[in-house]
Protein backbone atom coordinates (compact mmCIF):
# COMPACT_ATOMS: atom_id res chain seq x y z
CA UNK A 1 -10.01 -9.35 22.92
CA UNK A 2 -6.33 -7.85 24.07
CA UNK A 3 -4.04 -5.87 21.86
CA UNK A 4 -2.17 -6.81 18.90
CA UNK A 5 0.88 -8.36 18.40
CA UNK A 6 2.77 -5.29 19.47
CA UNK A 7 0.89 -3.86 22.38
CA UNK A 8 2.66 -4.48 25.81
CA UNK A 9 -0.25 -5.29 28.00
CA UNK A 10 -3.70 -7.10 27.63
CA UNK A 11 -6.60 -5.06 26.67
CA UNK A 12 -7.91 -4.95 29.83
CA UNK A 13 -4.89 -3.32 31.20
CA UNK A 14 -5.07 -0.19 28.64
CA UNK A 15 -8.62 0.46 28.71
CA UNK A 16 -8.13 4.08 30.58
CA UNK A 17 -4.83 4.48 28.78
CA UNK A 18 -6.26 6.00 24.82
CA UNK A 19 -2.91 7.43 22.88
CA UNK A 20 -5.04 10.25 21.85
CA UNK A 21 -1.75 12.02 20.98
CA UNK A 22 -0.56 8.88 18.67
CA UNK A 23 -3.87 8.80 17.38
CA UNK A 24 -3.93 12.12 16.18
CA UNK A 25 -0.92 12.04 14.65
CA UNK A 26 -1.51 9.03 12.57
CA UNK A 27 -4.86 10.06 11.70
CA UNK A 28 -3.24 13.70 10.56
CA UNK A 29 -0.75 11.77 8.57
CA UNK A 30 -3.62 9.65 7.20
CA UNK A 31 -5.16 13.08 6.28
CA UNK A 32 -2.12 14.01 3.96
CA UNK A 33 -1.82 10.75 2.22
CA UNK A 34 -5.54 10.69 1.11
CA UNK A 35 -5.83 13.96 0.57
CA UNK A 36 -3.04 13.36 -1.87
CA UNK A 37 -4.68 10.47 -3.44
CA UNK A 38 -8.03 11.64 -4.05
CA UNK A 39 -6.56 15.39 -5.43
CA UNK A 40 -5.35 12.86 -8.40
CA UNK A 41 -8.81 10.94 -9.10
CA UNK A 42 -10.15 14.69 -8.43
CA UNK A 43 -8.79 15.54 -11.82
CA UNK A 44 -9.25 12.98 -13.92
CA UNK A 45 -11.41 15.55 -15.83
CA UNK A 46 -8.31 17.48 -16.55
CA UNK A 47 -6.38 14.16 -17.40
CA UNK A 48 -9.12 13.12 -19.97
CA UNK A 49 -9.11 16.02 -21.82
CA UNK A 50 -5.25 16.71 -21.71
CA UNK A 51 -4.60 13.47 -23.24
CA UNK A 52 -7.54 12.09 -24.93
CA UNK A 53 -8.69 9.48 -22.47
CA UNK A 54 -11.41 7.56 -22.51
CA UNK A 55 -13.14 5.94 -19.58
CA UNK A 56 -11.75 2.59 -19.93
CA UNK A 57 -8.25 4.54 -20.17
CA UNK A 58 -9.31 6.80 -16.68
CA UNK A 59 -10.58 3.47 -15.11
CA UNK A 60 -6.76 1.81 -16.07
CA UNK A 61 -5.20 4.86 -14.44
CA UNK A 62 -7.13 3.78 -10.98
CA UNK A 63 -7.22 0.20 -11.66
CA UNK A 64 -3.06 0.90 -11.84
CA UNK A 65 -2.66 2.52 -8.60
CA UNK A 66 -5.14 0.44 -7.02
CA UNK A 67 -3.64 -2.77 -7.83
CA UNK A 68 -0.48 -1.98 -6.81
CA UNK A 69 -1.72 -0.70 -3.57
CA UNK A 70 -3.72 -3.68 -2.82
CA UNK A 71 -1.16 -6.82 -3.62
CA UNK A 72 1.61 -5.62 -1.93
CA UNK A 73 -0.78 -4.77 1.26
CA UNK A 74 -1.11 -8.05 2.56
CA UNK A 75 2.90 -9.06 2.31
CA UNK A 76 4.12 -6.12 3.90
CA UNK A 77 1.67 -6.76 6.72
CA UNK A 78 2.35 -10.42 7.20
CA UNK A 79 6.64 -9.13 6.90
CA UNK A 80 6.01 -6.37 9.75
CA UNK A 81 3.98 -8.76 12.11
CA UNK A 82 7.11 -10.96 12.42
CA UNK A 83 9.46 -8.12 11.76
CA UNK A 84 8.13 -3.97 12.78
CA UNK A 85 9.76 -1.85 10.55
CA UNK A 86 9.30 1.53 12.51
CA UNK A 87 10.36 4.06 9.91
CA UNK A 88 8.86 2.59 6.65
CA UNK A 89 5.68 4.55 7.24
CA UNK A 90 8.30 7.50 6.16
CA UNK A 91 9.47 5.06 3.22
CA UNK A 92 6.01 4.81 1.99
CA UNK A 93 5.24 8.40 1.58
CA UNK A 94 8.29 8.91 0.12
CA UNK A 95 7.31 6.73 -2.64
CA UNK A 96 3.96 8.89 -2.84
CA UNK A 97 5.94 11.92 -3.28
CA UNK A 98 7.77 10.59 -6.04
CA UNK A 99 4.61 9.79 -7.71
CA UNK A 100 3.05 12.97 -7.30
CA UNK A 101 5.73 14.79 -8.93
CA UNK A 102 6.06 12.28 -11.96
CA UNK A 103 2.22 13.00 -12.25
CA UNK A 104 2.86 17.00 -12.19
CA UNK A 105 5.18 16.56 -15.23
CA UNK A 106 3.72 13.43 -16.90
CA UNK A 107 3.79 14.35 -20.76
CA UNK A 108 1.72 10.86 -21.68
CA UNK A 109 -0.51 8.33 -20.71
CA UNK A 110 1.96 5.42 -20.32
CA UNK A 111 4.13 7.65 -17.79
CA UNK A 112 0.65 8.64 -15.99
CA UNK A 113 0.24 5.19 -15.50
CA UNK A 114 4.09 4.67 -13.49
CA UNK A 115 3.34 7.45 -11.69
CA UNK A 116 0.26 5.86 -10.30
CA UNK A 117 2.10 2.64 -9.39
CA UNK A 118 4.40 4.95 -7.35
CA UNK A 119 1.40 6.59 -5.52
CA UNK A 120 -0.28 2.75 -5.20
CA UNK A 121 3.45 1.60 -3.96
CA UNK A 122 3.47 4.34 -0.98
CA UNK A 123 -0.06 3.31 0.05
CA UNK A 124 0.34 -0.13 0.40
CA UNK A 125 3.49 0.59 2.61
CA UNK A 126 1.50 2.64 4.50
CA UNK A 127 -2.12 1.53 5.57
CA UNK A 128 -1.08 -2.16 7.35
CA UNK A 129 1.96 -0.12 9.51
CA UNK A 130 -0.53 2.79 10.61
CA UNK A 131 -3.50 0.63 11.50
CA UNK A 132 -1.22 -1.18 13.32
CA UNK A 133 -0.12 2.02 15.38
CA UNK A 134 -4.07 3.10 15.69
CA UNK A 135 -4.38 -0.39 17.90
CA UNK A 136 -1.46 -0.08 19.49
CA UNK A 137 -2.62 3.10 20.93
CA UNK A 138 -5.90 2.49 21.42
CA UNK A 139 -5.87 1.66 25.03
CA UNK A 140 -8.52 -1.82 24.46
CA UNK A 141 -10.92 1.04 22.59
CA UNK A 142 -10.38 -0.55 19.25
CA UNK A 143 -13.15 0.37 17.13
CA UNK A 144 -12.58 4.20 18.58
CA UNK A 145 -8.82 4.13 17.74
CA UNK A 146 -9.98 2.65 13.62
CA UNK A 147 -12.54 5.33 13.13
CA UNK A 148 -10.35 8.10 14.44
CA UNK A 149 -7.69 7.06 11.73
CA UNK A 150 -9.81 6.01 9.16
CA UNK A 151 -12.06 9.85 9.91
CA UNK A 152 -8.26 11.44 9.18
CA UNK A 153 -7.83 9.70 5.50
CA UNK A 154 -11.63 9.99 4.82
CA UNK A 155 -11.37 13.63 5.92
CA UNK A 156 -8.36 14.07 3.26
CA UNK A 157 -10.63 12.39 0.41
CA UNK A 158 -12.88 14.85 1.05
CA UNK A 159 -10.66 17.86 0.97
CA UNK A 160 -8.55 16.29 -2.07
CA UNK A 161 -11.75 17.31 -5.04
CA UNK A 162 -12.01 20.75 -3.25
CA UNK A 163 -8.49 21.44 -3.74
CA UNK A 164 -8.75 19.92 -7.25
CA UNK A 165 -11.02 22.59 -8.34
CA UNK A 166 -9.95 25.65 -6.42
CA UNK A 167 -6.29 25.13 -7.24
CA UNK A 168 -5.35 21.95 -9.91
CA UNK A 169 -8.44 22.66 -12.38
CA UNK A 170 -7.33 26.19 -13.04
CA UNK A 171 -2.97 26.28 -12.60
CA UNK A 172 -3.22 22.95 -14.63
CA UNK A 173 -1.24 19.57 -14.50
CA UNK A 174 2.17 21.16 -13.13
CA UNK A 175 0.26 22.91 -10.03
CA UNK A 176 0.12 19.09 -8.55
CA UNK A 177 3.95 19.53 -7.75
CA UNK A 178 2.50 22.38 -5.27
CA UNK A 179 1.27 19.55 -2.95
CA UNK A 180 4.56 18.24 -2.47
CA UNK A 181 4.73 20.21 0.68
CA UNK A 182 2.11 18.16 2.29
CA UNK A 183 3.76 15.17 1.29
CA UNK A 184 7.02 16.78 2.81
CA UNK A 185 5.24 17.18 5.98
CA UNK A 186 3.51 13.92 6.22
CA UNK A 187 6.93 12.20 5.80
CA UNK A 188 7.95 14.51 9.02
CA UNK A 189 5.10 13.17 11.23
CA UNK A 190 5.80 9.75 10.40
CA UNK A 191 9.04 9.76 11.00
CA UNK A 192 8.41 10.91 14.74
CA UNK A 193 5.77 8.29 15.01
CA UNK A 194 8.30 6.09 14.11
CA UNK A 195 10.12 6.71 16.67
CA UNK A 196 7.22 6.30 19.20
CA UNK A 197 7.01 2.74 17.62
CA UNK A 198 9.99 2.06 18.27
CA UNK A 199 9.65 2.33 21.64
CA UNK A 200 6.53 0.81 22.09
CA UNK A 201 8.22 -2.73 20.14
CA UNK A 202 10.97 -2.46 22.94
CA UNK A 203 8.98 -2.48 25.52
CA UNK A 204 6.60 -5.17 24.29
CA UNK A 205 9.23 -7.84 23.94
CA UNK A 206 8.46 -9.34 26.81
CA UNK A 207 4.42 -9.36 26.26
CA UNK A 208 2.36 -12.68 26.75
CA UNK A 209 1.52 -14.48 23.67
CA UNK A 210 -1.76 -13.91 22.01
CA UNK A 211 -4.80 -15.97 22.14
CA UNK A 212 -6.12 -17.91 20.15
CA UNK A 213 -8.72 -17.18 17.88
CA UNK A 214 -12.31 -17.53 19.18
CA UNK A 215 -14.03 -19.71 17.08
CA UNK A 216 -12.44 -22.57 14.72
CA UNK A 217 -10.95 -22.52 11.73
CA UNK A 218 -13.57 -23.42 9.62
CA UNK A 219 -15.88 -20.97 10.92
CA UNK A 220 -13.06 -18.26 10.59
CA UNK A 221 -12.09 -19.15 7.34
CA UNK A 222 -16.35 -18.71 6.31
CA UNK A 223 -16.42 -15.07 8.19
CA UNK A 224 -13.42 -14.10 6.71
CA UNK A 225 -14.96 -14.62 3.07
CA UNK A 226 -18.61 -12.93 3.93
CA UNK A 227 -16.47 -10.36 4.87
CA UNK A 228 -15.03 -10.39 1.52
CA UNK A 229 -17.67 -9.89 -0.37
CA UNK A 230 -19.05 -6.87 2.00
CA UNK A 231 -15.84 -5.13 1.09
CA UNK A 232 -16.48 -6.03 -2.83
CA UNK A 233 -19.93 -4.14 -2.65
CA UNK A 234 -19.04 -1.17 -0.89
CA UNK A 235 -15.73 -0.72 -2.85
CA UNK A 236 -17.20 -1.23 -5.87
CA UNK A 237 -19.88 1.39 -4.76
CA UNK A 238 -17.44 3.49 -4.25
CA UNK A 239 -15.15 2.82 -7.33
CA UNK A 240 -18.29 4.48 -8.68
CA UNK A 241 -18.97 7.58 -6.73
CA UNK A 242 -14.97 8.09 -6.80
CA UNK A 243 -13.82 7.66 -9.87
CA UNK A 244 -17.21 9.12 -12.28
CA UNK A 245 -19.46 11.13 -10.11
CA UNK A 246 -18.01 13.94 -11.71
CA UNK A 247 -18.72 12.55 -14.92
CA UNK A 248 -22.25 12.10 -14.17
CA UNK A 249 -22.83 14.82 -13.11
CA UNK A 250 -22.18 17.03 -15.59
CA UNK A 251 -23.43 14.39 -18.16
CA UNK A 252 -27.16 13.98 -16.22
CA UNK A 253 -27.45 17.67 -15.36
CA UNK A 254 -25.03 19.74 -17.45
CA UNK A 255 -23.02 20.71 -14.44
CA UNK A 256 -19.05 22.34 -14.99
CA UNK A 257 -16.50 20.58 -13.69
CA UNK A 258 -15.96 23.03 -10.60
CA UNK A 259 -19.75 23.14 -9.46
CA UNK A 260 -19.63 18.38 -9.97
CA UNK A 261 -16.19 18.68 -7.86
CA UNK A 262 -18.47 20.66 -4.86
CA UNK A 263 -20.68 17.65 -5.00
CA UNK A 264 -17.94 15.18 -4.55
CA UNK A 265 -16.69 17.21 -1.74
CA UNK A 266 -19.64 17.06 -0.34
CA UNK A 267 -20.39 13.00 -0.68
CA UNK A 268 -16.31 12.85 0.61
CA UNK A 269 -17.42 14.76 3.69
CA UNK A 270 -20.22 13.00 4.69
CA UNK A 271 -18.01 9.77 4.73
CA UNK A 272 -15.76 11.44 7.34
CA UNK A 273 -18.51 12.06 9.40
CA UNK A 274 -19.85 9.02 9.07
CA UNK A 275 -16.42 7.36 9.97
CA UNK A 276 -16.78 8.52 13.65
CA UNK A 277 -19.39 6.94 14.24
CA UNK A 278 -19.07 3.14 13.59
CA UNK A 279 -16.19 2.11 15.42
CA UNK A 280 -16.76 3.80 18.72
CA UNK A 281 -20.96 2.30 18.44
CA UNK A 282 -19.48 -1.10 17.09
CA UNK A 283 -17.44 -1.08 20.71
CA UNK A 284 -20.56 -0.68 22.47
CA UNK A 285 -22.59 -2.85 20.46
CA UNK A 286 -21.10 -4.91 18.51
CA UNK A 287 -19.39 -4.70 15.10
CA UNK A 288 -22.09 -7.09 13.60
CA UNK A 289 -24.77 -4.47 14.04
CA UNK A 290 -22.94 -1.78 12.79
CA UNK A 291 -21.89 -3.94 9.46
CA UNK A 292 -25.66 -4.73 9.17
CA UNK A 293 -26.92 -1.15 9.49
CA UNK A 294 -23.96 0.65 7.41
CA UNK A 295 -24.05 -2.05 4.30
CA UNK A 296 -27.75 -3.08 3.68
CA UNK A 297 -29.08 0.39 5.49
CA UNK A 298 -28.03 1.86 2.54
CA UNK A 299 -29.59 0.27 -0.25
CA UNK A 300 -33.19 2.37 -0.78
CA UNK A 301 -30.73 5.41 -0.91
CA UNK A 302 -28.50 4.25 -4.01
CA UNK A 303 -31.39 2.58 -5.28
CA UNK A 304 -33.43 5.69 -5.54
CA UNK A 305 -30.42 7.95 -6.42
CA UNK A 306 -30.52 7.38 -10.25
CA UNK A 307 -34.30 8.63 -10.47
CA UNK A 308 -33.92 11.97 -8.76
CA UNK A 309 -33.65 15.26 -10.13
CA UNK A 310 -29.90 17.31 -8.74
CA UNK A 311 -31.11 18.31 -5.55
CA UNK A 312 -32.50 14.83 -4.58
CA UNK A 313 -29.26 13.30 -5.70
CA UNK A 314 -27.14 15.69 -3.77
CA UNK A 315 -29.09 14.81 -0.63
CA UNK A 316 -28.75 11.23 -0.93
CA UNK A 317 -24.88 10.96 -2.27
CA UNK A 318 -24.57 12.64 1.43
CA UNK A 319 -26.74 9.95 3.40
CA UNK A 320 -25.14 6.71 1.40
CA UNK A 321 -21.91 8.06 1.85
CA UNK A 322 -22.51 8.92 5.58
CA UNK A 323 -24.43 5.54 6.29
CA UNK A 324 -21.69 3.22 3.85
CA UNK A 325 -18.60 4.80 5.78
CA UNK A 326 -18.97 3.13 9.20
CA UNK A 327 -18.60 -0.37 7.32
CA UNK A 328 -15.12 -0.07 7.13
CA UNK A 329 -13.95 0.30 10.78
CA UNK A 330 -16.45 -2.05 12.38
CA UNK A 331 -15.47 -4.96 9.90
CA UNK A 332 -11.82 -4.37 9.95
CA UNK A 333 -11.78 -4.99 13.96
CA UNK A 334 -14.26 -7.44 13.47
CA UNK A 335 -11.89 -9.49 10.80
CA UNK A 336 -8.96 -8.25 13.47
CA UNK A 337 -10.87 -9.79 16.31
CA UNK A 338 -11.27 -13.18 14.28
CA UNK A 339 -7.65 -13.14 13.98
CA UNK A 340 -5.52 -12.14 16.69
CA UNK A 341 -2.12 -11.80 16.86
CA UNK A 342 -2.12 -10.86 13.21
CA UNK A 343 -2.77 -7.14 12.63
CA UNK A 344 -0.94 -6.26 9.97
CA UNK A 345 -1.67 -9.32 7.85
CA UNK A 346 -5.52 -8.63 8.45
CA UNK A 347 -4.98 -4.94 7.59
CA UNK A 348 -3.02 -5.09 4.71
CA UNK A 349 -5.03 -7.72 3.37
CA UNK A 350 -9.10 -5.87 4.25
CA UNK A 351 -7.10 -2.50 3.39
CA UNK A 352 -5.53 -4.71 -0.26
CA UNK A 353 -8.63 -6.30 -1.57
CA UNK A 354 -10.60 -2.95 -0.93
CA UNK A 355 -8.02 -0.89 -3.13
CA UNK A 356 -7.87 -3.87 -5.34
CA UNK A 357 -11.97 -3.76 -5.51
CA UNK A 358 -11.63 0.05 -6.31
CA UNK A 359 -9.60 -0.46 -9.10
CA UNK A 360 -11.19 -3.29 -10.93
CA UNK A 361 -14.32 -1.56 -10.50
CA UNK A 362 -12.99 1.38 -11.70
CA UNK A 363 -11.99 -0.26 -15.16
CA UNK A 364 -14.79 -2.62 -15.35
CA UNK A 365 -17.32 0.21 -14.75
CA UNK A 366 -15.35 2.77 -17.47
CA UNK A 367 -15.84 -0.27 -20.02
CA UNK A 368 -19.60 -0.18 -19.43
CA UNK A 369 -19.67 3.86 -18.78
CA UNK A 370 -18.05 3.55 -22.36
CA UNK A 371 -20.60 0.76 -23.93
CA UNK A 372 -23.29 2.09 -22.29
CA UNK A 373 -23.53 5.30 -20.93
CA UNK A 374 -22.31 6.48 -17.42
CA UNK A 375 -26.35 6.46 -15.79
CA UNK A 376 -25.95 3.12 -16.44
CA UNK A 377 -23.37 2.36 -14.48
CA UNK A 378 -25.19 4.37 -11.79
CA UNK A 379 -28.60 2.30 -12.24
CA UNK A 380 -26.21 -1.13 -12.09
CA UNK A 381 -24.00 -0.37 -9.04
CA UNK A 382 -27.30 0.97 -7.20
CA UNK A 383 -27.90 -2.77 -6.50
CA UNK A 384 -25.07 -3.94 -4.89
CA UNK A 385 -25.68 -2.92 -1.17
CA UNK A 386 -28.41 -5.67 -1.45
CA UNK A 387 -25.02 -7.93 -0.71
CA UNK A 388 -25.50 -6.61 2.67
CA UNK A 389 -28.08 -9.43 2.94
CA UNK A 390 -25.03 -11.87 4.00
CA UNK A 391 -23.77 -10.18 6.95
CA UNK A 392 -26.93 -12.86 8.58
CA UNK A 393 -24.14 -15.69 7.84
CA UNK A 394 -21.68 -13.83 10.79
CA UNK A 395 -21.11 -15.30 13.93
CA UNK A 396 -21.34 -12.74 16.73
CA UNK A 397 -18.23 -12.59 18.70
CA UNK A 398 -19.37 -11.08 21.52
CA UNK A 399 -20.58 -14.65 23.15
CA UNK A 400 -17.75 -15.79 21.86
CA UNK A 401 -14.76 -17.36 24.41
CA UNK A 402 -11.85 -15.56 24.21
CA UNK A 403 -13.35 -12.95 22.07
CA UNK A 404 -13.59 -9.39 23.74
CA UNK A 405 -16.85 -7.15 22.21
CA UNK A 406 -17.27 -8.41 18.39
């Protein structure tokens, strides 16, 4: 498998040649944004009881943000394949700031809601452009170069609740305005990385074409949607985890809202760690493994979480979200892989539908969490790793002509 549309030479040619620089400054910027973005589902607590909210209203505020995160994805990635836009990483995060501040001084629901679409609008600019950079600097180590972004935004969801109680949960509403500065500073990195892209597009006008994808079109077109519905059950998973863990928490075991926001951090930071891991393995063994053991792995761990007493259900939020985070990586170069030439459409269409699966499982779970109590939800979602059943229909890639390690 070679590079992507806007790496200069063939895979091969790059292997010893790891941006590890690029890489860290894309994954620090990736750090920012979803620290950002998960500081703001952090305190939905706050949000519920400043303005009266119920779930379904909470699950609306996500379903918002994620929706407009995950249609525009795909169309900006498809626009910057055929024409890079270097600098609109720095666009995008303006467009986050903006949110964040509307959200510090938000005195209703409806204007909540806007300031969500802003924060949705600045991710979906975003995620396509800086996955693209992660390839382009990966040096052939693909699955390496996606987990050490992916470990930088992961890393930031897990800081984002921490934050939430130590500095949002007691300054209230207007103390999100304080995280402006990180914003600020994100908007500086990716403005130099910009420039590095740039560069890199110069230099890579004169690149071979790409090949052709490895299997036919049929057979693509059938991956592509088993794919699909892997993302749908870990996304919803996590719509679940993300959006009411807090909730049931304190619900199930009478918890404050500080002590269920240490638990969150602590399910967050087991998904960065977890991260690592499945690109580089996928690399040396092949994403299909990796997809098998992160997805299905999981299931007697979220099955069993709704039946255990706090401590048990500390301990195993840590393992599913540990085991469910190196899905993400492995089947993004996977889909990548099945699809070359196209990296930003790919991304901004895996990195679309799972925002877009976060936020309608975000509402449709705060409609049941409303009809039916939020353990419910818990004891419902607990099946849907079993989806990790279909990963049996994927073609390996690594046989594969054309193909490099799938």
């Amino acid at each position: 498998m070679q590079g992507s549309t806007a790496s200069p030479m063939p895979a091969s040619a790059q292997a010893g040649r790891t941006g590890f620089g690029v890489l860290g400054a894309i994954s620090f910027a990736h750090f920012l944004n979803d620290m950002i973005q998960s500081l703001i589902l952090a305190i939905y607590p706050l949000f519920k009881s400043a303005f009266a909210l119920s779930f379904a209203q909470i699950g609306l505020i996500t379903l918002t943000y994620q929706l407009t995160a995950s249609l525009l994805q795909p169309a900006i990635g498809l626009y910057t394949d055929r024409r890079p836009q270097p600098y609109s990483l720095a666009l995008g995060m303006g467009f986050t700031l903006a949110g964040l501040l509307l959200m510090a001084v938000a005195p209703s629901f409806g204007v909540l809601l806007l300031a969500s679409a802003l924060v949705g609008t600045g991710s979906s600019i975003f995620h396509p452009e800086s996955s693209r950079i992660a390839r382009m600097a990966s040096g052939g180590r693909h699955g390496l170069a996606q987990s050490l972004f992916q470990v930088g935004g992961n890393a930031g969801s897990a800081v984002g609740p921490l934050l939430a109680a130590l500095i949002v949960i007691p300054h209230g509403q207007r103390s999100l305005a304080w995280f402006s500065v990180a914003a600020l500073l994100a908007i500086g990195v990716l403005w130099q990385i910009g420039g590095w892209y740039r560069r890199q597009h110069r230099a890579s006008k004169a690149r071979a074409s790409e090949p052709a994808s490895p299997l036919p079109r049929s057979r693509v077109m059938r991956a592509m949607a088993v794919l699909m519905l892997l993302v749908f059950s870990k996304y919803f998973y996590l719509a679940s985890i993300m959006s009411y863990f807090t909730f049931y928490l304190i619900e199930r075991f009478g918890l404050t809202v500080a002590a269920a926001q240490v638990h969150l951090f602590a399910f967050l930071f087991a998904v960065a760690a977890g991260t690592v891991l499945g690109g580089p393995i996928g690399d040396r063994i092949g994403r299909k493994r990796v997809i098998w053991f992160s997805i299905l792995g999981v299931a007697p761990f979220t099955l069993a979480m709704p039946h255990v007493g706090l401590a048990w259900t500390g301990v195993l939020s840590v393992v599913i979200g540990f085991v469910l985070a190196s899905a993400f990586s492995a089947i993004l170069v996977y889909a990548q892989e099945l699809v070359p030439g196209k990296v930003g459409a790919v991304s901004g269409l895996f990195f679309g539908f799972a925002f877009g699966m976060g936020g309608i499982g975000a509402a449709v779970l705060g409609r049941l969490a409303d009809a039916h109590g939020i353990v419910y939800v818990y004891q419902l979602c607990a099946w849907l790793p079993l989806l990790g059943l279909l990963t049996v229909l994927l073609p390996d890639l690594r046989g594969a002509p054309a193909a490099g390690r799938g």
